[in-house]
Protein backbone atom coordinates (compact mmCIF):
# COMPACT_ATOMS: atom_id res chain seq x y z
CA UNK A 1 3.75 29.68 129.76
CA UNK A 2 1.49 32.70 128.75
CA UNK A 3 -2.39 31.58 128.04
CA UNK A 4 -5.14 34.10 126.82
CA UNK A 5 -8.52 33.94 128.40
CA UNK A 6 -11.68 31.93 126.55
CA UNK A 7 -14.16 34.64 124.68
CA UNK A 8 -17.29 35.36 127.05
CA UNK A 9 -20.32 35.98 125.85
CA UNK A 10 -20.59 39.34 124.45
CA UNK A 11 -18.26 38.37 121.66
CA UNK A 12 -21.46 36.29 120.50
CA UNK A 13 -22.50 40.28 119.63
CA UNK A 14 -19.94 41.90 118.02
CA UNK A 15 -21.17 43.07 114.28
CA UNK A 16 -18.77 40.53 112.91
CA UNK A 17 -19.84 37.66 114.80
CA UNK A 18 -23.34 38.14 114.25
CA UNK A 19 -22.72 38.74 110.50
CA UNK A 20 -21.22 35.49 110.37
CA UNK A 21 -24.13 33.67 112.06
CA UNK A 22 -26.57 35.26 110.23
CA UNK A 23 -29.02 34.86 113.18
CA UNK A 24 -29.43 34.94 117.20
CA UNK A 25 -27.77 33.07 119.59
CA UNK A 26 -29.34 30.09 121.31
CA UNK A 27 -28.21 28.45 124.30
CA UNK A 28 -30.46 26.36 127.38
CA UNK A 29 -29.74 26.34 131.25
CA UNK A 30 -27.81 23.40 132.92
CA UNK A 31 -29.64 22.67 136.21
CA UNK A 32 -28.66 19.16 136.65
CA UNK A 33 -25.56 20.40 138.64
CA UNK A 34 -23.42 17.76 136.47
CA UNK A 35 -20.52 18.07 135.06
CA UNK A 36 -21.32 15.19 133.18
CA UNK A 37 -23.92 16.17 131.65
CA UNK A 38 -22.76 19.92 130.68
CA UNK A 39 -19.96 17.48 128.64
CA UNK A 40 -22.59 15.98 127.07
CA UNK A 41 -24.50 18.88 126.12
CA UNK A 42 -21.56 20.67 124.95
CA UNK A 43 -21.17 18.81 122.61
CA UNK A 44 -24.39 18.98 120.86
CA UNK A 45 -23.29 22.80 119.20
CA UNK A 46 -25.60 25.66 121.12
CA UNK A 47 -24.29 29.03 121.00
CA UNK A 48 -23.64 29.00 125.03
CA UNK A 49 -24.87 27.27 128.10
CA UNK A 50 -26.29 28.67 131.09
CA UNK A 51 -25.48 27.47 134.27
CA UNK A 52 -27.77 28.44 136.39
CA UNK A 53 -26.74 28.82 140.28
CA UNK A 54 -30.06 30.55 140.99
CA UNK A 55 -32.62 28.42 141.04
CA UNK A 56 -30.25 25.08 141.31
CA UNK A 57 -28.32 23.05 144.12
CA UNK A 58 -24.86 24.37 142.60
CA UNK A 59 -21.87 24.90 145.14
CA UNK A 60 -19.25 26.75 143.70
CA UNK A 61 -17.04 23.51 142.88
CA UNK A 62 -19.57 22.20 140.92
CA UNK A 63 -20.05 25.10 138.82
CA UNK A 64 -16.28 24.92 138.76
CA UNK A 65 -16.37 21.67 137.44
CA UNK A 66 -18.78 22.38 134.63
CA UNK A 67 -17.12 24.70 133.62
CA UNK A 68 -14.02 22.65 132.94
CA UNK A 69 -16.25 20.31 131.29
CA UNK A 70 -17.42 22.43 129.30
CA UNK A 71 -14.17 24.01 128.34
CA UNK A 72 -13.23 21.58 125.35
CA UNK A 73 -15.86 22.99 123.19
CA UNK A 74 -17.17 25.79 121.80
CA UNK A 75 -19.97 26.59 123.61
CA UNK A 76 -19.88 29.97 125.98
CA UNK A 77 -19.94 29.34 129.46
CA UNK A 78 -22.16 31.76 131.29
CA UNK A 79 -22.79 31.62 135.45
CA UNK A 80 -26.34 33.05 136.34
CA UNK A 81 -25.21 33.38 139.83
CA UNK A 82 -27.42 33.20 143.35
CA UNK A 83 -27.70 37.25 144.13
CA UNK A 84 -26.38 40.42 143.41
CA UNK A 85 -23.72 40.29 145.98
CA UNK A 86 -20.16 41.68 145.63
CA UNK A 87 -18.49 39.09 147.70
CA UNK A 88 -20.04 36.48 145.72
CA UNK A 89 -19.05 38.27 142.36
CA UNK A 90 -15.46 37.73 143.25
CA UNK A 91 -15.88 34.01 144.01
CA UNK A 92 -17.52 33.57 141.11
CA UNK A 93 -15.34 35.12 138.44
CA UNK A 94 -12.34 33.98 140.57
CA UNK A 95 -13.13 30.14 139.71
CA UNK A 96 -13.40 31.01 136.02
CA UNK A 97 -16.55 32.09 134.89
CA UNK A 98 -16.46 35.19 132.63
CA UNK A 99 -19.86 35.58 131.85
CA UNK A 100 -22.06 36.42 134.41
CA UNK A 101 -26.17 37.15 134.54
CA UNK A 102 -27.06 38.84 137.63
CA UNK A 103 -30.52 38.08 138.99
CA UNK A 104 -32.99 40.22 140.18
CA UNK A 105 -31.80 43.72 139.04
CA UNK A 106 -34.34 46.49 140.50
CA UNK A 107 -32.72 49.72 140.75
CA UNK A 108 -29.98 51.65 138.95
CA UNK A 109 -27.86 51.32 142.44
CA UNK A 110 -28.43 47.34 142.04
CA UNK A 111 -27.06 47.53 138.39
CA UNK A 112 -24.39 49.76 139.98
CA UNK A 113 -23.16 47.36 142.39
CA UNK A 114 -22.95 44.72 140.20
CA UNK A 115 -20.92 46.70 137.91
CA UNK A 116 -18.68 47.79 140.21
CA UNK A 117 -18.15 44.39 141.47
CA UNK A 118 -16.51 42.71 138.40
CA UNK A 119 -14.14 45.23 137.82
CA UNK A 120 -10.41 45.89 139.30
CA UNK A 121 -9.88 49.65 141.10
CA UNK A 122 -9.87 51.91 140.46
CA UNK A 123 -12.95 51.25 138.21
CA UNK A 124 -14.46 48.63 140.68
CA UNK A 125 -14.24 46.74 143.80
CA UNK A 126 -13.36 43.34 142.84
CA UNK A 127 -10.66 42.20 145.22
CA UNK A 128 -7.33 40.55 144.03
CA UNK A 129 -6.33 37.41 144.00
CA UNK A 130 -5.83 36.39 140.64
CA UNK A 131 -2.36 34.95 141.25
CA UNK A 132 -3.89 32.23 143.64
CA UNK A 133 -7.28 31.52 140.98
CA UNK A 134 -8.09 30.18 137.95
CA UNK A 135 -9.49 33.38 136.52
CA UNK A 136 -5.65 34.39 135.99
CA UNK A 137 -4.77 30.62 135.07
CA UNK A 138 -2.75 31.02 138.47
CA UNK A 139 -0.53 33.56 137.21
CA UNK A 140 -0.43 32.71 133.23
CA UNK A 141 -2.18 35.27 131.66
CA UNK A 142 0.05 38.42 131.41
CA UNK A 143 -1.54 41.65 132.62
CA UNK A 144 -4.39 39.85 133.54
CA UNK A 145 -5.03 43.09 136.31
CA UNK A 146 -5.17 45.68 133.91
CA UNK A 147 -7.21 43.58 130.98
CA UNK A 148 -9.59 41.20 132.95
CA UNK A 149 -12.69 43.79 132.40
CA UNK A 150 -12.55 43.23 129.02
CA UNK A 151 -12.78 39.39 129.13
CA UNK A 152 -14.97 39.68 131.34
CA UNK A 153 -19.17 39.99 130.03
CA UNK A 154 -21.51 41.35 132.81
CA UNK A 155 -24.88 40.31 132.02
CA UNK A 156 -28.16 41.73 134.30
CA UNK A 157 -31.53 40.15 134.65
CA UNK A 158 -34.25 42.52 134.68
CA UNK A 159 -37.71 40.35 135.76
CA UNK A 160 -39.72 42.61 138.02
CA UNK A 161 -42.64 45.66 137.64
CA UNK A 162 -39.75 47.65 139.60
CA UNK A 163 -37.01 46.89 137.02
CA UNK A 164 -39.72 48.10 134.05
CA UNK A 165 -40.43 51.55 136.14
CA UNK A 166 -36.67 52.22 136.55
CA UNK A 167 -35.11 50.72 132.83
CA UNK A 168 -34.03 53.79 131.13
CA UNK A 169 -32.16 54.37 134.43
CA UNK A 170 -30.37 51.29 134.91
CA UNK A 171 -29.54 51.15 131.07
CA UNK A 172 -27.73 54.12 131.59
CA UNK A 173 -25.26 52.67 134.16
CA UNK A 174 -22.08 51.94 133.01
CA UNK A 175 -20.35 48.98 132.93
CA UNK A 176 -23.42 46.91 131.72
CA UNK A 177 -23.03 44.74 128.66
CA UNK A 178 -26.23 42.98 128.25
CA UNK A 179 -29.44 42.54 129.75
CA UNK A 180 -31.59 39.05 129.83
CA UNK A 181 -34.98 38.62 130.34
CA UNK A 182 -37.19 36.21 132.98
CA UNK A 183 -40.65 36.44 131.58
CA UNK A 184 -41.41 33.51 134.74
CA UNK A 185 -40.81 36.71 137.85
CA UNK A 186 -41.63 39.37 135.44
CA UNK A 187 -45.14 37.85 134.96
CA UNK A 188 -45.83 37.00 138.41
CA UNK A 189 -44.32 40.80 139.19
CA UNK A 190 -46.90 42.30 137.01
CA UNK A 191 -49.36 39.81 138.35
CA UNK A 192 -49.61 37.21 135.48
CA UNK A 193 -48.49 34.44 137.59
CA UNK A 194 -47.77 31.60 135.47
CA UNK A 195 -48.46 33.37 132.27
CA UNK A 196 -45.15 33.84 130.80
CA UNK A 197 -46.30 34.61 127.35
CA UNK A 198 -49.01 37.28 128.46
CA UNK A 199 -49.63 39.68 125.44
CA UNK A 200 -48.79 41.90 128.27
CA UNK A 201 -45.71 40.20 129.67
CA UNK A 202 -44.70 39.98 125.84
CA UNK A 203 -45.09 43.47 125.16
CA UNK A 204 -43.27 44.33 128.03
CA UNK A 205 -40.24 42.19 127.11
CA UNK A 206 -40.42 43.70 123.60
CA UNK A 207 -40.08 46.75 124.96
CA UNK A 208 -37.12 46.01 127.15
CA UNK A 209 -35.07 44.44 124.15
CA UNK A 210 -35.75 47.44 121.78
CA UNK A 211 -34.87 49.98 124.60
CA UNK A 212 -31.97 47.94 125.52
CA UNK A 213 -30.84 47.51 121.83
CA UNK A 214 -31.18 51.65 121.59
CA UNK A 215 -28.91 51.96 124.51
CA UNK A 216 -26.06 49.66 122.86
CA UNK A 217 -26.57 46.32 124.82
CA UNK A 218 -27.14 43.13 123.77
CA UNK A 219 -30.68 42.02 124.51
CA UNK A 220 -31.87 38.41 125.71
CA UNK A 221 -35.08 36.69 126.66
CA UNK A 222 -35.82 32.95 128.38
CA UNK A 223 -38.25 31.49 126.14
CA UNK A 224 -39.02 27.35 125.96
CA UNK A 225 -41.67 27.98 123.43
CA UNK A 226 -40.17 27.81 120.31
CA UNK A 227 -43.18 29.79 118.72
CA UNK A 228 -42.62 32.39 121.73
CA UNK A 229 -38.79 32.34 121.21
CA UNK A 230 -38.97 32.80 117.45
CA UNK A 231 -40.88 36.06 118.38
CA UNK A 232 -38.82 37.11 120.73
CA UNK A 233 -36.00 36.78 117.97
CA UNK A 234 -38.37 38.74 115.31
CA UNK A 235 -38.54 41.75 117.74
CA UNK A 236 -34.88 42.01 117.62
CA UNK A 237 -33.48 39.67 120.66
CA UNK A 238 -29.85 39.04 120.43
CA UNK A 239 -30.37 35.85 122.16
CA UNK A 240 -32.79 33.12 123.51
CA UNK A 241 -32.60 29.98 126.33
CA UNK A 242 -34.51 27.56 124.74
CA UNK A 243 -34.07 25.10 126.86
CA UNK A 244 -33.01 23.18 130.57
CA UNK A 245 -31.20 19.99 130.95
CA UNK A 246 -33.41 18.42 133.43
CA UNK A 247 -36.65 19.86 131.32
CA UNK A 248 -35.42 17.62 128.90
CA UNK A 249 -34.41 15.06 130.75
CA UNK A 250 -37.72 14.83 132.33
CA UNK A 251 -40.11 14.96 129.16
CA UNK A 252 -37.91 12.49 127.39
CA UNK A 253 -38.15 10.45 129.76
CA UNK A 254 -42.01 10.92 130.66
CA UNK A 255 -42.27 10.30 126.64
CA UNK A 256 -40.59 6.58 126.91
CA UNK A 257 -42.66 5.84 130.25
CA UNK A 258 -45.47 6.51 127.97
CA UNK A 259 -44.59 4.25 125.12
CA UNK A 260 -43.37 1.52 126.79
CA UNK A 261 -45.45 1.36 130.65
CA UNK A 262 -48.86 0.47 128.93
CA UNK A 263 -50.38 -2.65 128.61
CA UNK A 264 -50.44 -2.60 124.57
CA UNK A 265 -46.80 -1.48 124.41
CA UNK A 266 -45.16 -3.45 127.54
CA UNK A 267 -42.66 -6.24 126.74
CA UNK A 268 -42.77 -9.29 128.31
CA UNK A 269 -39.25 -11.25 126.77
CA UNK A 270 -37.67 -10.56 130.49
């Protein structure tokens, strides 16, 4: 039976699709590592959903399995993966994710690597095994060799002084389609430690989306602060995390240990 691969991310972009949603996208990591929870959270209608393998204890079959969770809804499925490494390119994109962010982007060569990495010779150096992975549906999409690039949405993060100093270079490299923003490295890189929303951390970010916008990507920027976020948008992002499972796990949770742990509020029916 002949399948056709999910949308990725960049379709969130196209002129049509942004006409139609008459604003930017929003989506929020998923750090729990649960595929349980990305269900859940699927469910609740954000634009896509970040899985973040970076910063979280995620092996590859438990992004695997989120990504089957997640697959039942309409919500993008993107893979921030550990490093910009070609070997781990393949392994991701082999188990199904299409959209990937690349981390810690510093040079054009960088951007070049990971750009060569997702794609098929003789445009790239992604090895084949399509036949044996559920990237091809194991054999079920047709042609899946000569048309996975296009389903395919290569994302790079760009969060460092270096990255800033060498943009107009690595915008230029081609076979980028978007670029997202960590305001969390990029301030400590320009040393605002902790300062995320820095007027100068801000400015710089501002400046990356409008130079990336010029250049013909998409543009995106992590930003929990709604105020900060709703900036972000104003200055022409394409796209904003607003969010993390276990950030809101955690207040939530911190906001009914509040209510209900003190001695006016405590029941005592047990």
């Amino acid at each position: 039976m002949a399948l056709t691969p999910r949308p990725s991310l960049k379709t969130l972009f196209t002129s049509e699709a942004k006409t139609a949603r008459n604003r930017a996208a929003a989506g929020m990591f998923l750090s729990s590592g649960d595929a349980g929870i990305a269900e859940i959270v699927a469910g609740a209608g954000m634009d896509y959903l970040l899985i973040d393998a970076e910063h979280s204890p995620l092996s590859l079959e438990s992004v695997q399995a989120q990504l089957r969770a997640i697959a039942a809804y309409d919500s993008i499925p993107v893979v921030r993966i550990p490093e910009n490494n070609t070997t781990l390119i393949k392994q991701y994109l082999d188990l199904g994710a299409q959209s990937l962010i690349i981390p810690m982007i510093f040079t054009p060569d960088d951007a070049r690597t990971a750009a060569a990495a997702v794609a098929y010779p003789p445009e790239g150096v992604r090895g084949i095994g399509s036949a044996l992975a559920r990237s091809g549906a194991w054999g079920r999409y047709p042609d899946y060799l000569t048309t996975a690039r296009e389903t395919i949405t290569l994302t790079i993060q760009i969060e460092t002084a270096e990255a800033l100093e060498n943009l107009d270079e690595i915008l230029a490299v081609k076979g980028i389609d978007g670029i997202f923003i960590g305001p969390s490295d990029l301030s400590a890189s320009m040393g605002y430690t902790g300062q995320q929303n820095h007027p100068d951390v801000v400015a710089a970010a501002k400046n990356v989306i409008a130079k990336a916008t010029a250049a013909g990507l998409f543009a995106g920027v992590n930003a929990f602060n709604p105020d900060q976020a709703q900036d972000y948008v104003d200055a022409g992002a394409d796209f904003v995390n607003v969010g993390a499972d276990v950030a809101l796990l955690a207040r939530a949770t911190e906001q009914l240990a509040a209510k209900w742990t003190t001695v006016e509020t405590a029941t005592t029916s047990y």
